[in-house]
Protein backbone atom coordinates (compact mmCIF):
# COMPACT_ATOMS: atom_id res chain seq x y z
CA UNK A 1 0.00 0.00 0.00
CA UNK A 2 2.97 2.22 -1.04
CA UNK A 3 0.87 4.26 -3.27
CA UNK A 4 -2.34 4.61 -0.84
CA UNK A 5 0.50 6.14 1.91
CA UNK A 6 1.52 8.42 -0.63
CA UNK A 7 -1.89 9.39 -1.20
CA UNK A 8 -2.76 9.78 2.36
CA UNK A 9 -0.01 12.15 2.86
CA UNK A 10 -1.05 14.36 -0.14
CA UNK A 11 -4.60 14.75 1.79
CA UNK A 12 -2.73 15.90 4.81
CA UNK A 13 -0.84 18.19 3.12
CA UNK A 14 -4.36 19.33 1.04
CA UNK A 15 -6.05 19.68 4.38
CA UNK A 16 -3.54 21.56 6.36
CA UNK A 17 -3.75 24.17 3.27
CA UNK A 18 -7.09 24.39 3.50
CA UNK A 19 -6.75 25.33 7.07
CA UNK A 20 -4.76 28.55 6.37
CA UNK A 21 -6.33 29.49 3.49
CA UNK A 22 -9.89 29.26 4.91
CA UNK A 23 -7.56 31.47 8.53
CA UNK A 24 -6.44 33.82 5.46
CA UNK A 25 -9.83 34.51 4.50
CA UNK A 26 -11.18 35.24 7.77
CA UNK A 27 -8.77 37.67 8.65
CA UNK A 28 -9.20 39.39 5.11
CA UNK A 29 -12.79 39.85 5.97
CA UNK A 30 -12.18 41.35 9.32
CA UNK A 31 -9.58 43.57 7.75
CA UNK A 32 -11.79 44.41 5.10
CA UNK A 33 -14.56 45.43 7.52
CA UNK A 34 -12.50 47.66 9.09
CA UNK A 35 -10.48 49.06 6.18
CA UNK A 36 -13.85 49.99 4.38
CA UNK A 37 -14.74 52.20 7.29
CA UNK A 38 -11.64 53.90 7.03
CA UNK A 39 -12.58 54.74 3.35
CA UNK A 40 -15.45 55.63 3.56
CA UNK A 41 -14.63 58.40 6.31
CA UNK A 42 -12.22 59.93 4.55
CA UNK A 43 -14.41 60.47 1.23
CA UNK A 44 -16.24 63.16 2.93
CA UNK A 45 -13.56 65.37 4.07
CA UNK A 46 -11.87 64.47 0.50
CA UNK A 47 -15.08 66.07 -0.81
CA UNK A 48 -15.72 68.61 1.31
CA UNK A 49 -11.88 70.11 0.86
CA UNK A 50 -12.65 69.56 -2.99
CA UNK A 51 -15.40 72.12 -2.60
CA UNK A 52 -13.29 74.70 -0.99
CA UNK A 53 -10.17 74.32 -3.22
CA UNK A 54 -12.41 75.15 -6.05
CA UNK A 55 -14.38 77.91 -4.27
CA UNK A 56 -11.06 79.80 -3.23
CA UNK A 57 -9.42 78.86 -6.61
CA UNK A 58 -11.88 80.91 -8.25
CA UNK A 59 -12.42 83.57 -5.63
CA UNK A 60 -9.37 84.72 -5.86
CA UNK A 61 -8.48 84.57 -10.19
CA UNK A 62 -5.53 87.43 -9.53
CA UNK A 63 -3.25 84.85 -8.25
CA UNK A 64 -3.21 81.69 -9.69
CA UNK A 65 -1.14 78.79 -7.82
CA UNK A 66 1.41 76.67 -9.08
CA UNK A 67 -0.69 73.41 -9.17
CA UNK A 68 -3.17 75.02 -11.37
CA UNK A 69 -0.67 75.81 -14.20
CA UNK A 70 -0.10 73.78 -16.91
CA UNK A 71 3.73 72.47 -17.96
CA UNK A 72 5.19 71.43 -21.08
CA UNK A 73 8.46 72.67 -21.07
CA UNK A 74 10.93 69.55 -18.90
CA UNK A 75 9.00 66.79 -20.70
CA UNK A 76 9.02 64.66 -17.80
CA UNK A 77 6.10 63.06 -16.03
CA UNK A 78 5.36 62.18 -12.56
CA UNK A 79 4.01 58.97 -11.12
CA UNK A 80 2.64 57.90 -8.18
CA UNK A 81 2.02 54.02 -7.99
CA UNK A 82 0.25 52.26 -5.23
CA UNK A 83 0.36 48.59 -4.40
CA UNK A 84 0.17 46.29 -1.56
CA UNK A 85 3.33 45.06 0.45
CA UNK A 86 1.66 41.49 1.05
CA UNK A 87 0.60 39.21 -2.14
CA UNK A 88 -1.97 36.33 -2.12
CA UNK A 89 -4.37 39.12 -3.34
CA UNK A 90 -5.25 37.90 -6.95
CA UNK A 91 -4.85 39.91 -9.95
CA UNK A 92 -5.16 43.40 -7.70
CA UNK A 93 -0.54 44.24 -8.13
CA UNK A 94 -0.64 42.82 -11.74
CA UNK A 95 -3.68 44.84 -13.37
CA UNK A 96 -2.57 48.34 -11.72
CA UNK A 97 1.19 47.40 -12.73
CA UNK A 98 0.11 46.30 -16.21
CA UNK A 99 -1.51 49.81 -16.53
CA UNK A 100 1.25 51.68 -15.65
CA UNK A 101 4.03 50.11 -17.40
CA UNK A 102 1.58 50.72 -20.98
CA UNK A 103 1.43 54.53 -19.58
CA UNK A 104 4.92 54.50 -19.13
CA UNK A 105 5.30 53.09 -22.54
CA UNK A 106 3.07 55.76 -24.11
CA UNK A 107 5.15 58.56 -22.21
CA UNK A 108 8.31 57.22 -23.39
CA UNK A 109 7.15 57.11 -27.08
CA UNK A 110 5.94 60.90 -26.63
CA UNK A 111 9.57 61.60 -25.79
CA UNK A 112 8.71 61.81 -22.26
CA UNK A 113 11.17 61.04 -19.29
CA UNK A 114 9.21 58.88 -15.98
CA UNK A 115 9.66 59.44 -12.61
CA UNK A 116 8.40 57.11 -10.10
CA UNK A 117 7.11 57.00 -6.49
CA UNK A 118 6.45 54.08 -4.79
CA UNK A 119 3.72 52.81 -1.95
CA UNK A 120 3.72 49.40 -1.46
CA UNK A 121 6.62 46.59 -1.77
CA UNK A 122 5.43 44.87 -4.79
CA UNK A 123 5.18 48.18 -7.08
CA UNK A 124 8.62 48.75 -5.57
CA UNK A 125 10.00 45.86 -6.49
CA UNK A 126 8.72 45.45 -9.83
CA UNK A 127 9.79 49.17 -10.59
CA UNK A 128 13.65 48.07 -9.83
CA UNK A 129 12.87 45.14 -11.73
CA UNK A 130 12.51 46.85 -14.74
CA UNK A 131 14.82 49.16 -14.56
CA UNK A 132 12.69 52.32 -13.86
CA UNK A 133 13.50 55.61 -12.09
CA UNK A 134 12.16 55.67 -8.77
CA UNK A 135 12.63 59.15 -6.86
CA UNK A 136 11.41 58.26 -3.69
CA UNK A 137 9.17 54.80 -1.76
CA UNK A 138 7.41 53.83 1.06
CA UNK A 139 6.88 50.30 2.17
CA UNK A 140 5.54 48.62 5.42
CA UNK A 141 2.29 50.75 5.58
CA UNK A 142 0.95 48.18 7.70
CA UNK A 143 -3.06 48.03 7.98
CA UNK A 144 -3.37 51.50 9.08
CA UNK A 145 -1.99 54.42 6.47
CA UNK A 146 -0.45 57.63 8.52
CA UNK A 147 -0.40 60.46 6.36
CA UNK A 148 2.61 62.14 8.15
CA UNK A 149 4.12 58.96 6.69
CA UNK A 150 2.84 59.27 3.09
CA UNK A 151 3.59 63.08 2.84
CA UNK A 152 7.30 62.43 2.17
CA UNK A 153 7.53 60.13 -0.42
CA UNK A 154 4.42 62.55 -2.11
CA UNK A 155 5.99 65.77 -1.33
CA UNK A 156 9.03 64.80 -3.81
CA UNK A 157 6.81 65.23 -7.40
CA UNK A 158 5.13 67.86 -5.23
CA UNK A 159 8.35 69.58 -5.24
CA UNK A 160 9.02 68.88 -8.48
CA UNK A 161 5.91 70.02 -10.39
CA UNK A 162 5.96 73.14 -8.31
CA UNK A 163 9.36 73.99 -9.17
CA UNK A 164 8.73 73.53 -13.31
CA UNK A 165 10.99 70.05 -13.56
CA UNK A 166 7.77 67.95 -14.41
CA UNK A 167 5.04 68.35 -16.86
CA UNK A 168 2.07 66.24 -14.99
CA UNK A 169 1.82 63.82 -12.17
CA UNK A 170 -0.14 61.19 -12.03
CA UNK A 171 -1.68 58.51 -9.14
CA UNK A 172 -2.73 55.12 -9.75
CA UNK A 173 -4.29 52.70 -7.65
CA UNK A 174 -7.14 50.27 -7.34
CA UNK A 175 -10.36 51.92 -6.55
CA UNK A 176 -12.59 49.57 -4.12
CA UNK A 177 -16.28 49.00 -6.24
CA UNK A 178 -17.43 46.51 -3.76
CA UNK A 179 -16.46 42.96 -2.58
CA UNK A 180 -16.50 41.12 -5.92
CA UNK A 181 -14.96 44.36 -7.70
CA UNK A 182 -12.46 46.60 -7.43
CA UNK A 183 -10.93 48.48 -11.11
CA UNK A 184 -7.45 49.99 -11.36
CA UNK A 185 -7.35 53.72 -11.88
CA UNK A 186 -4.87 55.56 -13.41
CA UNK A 187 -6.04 59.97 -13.20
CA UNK A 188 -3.87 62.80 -13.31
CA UNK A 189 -3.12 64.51 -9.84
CA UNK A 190 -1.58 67.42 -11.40
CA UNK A 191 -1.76 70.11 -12.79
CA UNK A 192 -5.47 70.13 -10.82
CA UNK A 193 -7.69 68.94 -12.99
CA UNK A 194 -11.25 71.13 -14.08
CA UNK A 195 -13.75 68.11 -13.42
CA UNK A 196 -11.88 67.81 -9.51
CA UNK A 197 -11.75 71.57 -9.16
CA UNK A 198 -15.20 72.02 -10.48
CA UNK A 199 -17.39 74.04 -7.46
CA UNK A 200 -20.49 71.78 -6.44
CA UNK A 201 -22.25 75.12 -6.24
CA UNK A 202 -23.04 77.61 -9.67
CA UNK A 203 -22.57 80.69 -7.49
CA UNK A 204 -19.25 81.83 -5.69
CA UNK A 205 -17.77 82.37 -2.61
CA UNK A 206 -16.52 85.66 -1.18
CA UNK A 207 -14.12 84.98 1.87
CA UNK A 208 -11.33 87.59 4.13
CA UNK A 209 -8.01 85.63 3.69
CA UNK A 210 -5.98 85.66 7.03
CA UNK A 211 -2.62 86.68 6.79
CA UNK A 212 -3.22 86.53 2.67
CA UNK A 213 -4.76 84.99 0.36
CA UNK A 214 -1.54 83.47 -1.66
CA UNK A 215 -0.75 82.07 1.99
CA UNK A 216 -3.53 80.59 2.49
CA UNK A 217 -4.80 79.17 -1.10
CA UNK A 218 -0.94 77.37 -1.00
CA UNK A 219 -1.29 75.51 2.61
CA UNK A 220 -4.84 74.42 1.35
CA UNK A 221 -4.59 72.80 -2.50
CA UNK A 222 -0.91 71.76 -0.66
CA UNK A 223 -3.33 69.83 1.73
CA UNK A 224 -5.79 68.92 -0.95
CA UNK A 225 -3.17 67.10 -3.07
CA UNK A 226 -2.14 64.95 0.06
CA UNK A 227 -5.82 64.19 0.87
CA UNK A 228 -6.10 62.43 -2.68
CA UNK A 229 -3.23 60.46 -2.22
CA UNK A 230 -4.41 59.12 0.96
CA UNK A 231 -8.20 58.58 0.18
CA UNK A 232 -6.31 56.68 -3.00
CA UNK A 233 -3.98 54.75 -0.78
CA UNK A 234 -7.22 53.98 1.51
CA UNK A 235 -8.97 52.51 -1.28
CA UNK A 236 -5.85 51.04 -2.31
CA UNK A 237 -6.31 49.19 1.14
CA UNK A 238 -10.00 48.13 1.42
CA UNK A 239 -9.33 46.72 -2.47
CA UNK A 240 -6.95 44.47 -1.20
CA UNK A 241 -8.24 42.83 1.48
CA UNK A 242 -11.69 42.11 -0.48
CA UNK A 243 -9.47 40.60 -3.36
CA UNK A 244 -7.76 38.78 -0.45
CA UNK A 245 -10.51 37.79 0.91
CA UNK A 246 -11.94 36.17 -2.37
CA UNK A 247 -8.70 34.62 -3.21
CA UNK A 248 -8.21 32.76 0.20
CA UNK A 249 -12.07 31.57 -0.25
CA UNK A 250 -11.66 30.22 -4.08
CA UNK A 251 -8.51 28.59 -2.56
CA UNK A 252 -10.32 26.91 0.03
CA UNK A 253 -12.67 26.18 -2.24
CA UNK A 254 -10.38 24.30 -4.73
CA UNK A 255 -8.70 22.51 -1.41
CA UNK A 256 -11.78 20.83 -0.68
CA UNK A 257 -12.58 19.68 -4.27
CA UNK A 258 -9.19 18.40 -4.48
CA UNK A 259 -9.17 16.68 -1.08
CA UNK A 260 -12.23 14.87 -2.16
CA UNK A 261 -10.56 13.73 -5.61
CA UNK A 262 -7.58 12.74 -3.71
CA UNK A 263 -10.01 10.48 -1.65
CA UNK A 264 -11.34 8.90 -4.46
CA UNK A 265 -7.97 8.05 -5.86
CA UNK A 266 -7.42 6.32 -2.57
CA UNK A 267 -10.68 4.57 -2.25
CA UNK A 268 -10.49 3.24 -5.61
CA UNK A 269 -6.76 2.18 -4.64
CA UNK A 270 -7.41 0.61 -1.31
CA UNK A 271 -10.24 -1.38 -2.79
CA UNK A 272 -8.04 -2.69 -5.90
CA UNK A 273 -5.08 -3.93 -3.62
CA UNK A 274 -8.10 -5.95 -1.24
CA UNK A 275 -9.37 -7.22 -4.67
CA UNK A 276 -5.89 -8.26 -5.90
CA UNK A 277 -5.03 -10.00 -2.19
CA UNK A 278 -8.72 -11.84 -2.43
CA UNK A 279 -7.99 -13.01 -6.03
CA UNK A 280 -4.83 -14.32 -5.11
CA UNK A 281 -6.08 -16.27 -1.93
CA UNK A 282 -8.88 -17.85 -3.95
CA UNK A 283 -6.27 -18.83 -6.72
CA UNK A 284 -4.04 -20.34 -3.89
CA UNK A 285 -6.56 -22.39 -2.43
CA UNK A 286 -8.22 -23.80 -5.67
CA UNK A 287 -4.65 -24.41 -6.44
CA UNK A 288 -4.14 -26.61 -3.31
């Protein structure tokens, strides 16, 4: 019964699997629970400073701040990719990676330059992979996103675009649909687009600046660039642990329909060695 131990060890193996992918899933879920709160907390303020960007952006038409211009003079673009540190999340690195690399591509022909920041270990690592420039990462977010953490890495294309040594930045990231769906998302962060700066309201604002008005319209869009990085990072996060989530289930899943053909095999195996071993006694004793 060589082949039915064999056999017997693959099912242990099987069902030992199944017991961390179906521990995998669980925690996914709880994570996801608790990461789709976080999203969905910070899409109000996200909308509500949206609102006032645009109502002091066009209060105020004598100055006009540097993330409203448009640049075409360094012919370099800005990107900002976001990806998980952990894997065992499906297809969620590979579809937002696949998107960039055919932007990049599409730069490149243009006779653009691309410069790269990094969130996330696998969009890190991939990036070196392949050889592109990246200006700046963060890794290790953890489960919780600090944005005194993500400012840093940010503030370097920040910098950049404000000081006329890139044409556009971009973000891209997996936006979080629901469980079963999340799409990857590639939109241009700067300069400030018209559809984000776009009042809710037809009629505008008239507000007293305090100290000025250049001081304050810089500390705000400066503030409302960071908050859509992190509501994108956020979604980032509540993407992956649904695609987590599903992953560990249709692992579990396949698990137990293997584990079941496995104990067929065996079955079937077991009962052809007891046939052989009753054949062969019945031979022996007509024999005799």
């Amino acid at each position: 019964m060589a082949a039915g131990k064999e056999i017997r060890g693959k099912i242990k193996s099987v069902e030992n699997t199944k017991k961390i992918t179906k521990a995998m899933e669980m925690v996914a879920a709880s994570k996801m629970r608790k990461a789709q709160e976080r999203m969905r907390s910070a899409r109000p303020y996200s909308e509500k400073i949206r609102t006032v960007s645009a109502h002091l952006a066009q209060a105020n038409p004598e100055y006009t701040h540097p993330f409203l211009v448009k640049h075409e003079k360094s012919k370099k673009i800005g990107i900002i990719v976001i990806t998980t540190d952990k894997g065992l999340c499906g297809g969620l690195n590979t579809n937002v990676l696949r998107q960039v690399t055919n932007r990049m591509k599409e730069f490149e022909a243009a006779g653009n330059k691309v410069e790269l920041v990094t969130m996330g270990n696998k969009g890190f690592g991939f990036m070196n992979r392949i050889g592109a420039k990246v200006v700046a990462h963060y890794v290790n977010m953890g489960d919780t996103p600090h944005l005194e953490h993500l400012i840093g890495p940010v503030k370097v294309l920040l910098d950049s675009y404000d000081d006329e040594q890139l044409d556009a930045v971009y973000i891209c990231y997996t936006r979080f649909i629901n469980t079963m769906k999340q799409e990857p998302v590639f939109e241009q962060l700067l300069p400030l687009t018209a559809d984000k700066m776009e009042p809710v309201n037809s009629y505008s604002w008239d507000y007293l600046y305090e100290p000025d008005a250049k001081s304050v319209i810089d500390e705000l869009l400066l503030r409302y660039a960071e908050a859509l990085v992190y509501q994108a990072v956020v979604e980032n996060m509540a993407s992956e642990q649904a695609a987590r989530m599903v992953a560990m289930k249709a692992a579990t899943d396949n698990a137990g329909s293997v584990i079941g053909e496995l104990k067929l095999i065996y079955n079937k195996t077991r009962q052809a060695a007891i046939t052989k071993e009753l054949s062969e006694i019945v031979a022996g004793a007509a024999a005799v």
